[in-house]
Protein backbone atom coordinates (compact mmCIF):
# COMPACT_ATOMS: atom_id res chain seq x y z
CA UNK A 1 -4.99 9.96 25.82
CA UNK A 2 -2.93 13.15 25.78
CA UNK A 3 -0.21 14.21 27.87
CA UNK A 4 1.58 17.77 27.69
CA UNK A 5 4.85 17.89 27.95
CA UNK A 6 7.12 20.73 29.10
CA UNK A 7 10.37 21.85 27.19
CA UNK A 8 13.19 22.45 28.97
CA UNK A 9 15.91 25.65 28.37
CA UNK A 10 18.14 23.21 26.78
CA UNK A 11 15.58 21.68 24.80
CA UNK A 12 14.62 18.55 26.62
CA UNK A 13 10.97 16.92 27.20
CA UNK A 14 10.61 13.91 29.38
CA UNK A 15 7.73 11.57 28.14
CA UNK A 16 5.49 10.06 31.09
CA UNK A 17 6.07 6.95 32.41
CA UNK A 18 2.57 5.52 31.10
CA UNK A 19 3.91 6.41 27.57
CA UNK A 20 7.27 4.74 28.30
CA UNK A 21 5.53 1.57 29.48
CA UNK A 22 2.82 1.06 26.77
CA UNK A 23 5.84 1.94 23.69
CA UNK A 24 8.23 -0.36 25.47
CA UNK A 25 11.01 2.49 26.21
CA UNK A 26 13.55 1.76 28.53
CA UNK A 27 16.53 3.68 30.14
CA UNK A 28 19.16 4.32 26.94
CA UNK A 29 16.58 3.51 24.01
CA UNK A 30 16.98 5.45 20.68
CA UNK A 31 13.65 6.49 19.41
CA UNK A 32 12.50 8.37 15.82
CA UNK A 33 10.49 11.52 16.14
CA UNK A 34 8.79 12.05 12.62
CA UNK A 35 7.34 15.47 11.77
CA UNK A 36 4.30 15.26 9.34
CA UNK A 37 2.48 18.13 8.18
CA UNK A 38 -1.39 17.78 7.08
CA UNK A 39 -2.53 20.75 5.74
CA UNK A 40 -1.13 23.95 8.06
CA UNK A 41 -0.88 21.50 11.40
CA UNK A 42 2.22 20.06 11.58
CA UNK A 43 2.17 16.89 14.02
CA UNK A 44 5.04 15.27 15.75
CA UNK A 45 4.97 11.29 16.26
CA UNK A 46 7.57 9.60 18.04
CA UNK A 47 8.40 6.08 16.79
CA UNK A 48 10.63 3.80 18.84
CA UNK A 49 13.57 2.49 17.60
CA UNK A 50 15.48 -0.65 17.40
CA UNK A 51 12.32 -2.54 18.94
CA UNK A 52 12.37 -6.39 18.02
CA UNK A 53 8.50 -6.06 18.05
CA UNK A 54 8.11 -9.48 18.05
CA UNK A 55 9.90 -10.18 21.19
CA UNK A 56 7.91 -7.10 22.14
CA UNK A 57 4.16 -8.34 21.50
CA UNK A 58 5.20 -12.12 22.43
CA UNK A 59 2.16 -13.81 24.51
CA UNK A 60 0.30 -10.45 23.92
CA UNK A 61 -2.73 -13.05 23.33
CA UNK A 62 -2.14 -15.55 25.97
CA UNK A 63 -5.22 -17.08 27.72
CA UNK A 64 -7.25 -15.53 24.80
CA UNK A 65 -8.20 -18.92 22.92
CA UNK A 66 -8.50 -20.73 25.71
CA UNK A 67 -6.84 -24.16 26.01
CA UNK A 68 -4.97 -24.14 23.19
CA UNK A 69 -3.98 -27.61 22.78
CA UNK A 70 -7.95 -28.31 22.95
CA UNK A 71 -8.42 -25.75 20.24
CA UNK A 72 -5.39 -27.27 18.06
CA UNK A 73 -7.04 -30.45 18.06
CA UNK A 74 -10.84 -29.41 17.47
CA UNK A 75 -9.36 -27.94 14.33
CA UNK A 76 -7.40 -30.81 13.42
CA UNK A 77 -10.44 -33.31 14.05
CA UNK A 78 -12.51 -30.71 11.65
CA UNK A 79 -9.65 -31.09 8.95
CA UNK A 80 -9.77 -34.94 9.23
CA UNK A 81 -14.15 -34.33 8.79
CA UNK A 82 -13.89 -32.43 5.78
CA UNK A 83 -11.39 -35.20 4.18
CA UNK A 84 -14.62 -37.82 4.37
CA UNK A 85 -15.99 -35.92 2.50
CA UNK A 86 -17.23 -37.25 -1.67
């Protein structure tokens, strides 16, 4: 998706609260603003800073396998097959 922004006299853009949300950027948070230029287009990307991503991505997949205790031991009583094995 893409959002325009407005700069203010002294400089200032404020980024949408949907961006805010979905980069995890909170009142106070230091974030990187890389310039990269590809070719003649020069393209800005804004990289938070400081985020302990794993905290930040923690449970992302919960509920997506299911019971996981059932899947931990299908997988274990599949090991314990293969060892029967000649």
């Amino acid at each position: 998706m893409t959002y325009t922004l407005t700069v203010s006299s002294q400089g200032q853009v404020v980024i949408p609260s949907q961006v805010r949300k979905a980069m995890g950027i909170s009142k106070g948070a230091k974030i990187k603003l890389q310039l990269e230029k590809t070719g003649n287009v020069p393209t800005a990307l804004i990289i938070p800073a400081n985020i302990d991503w794993a905290k930040r991505v923690a449970g992302i997949a919960k509920g997506y396998y299911g019971n996981v205790d059932k899947y931990i031991e299908r997988e274990r009583a599949s090991w314990d097959r293969s060892k029967s094995w000649p």
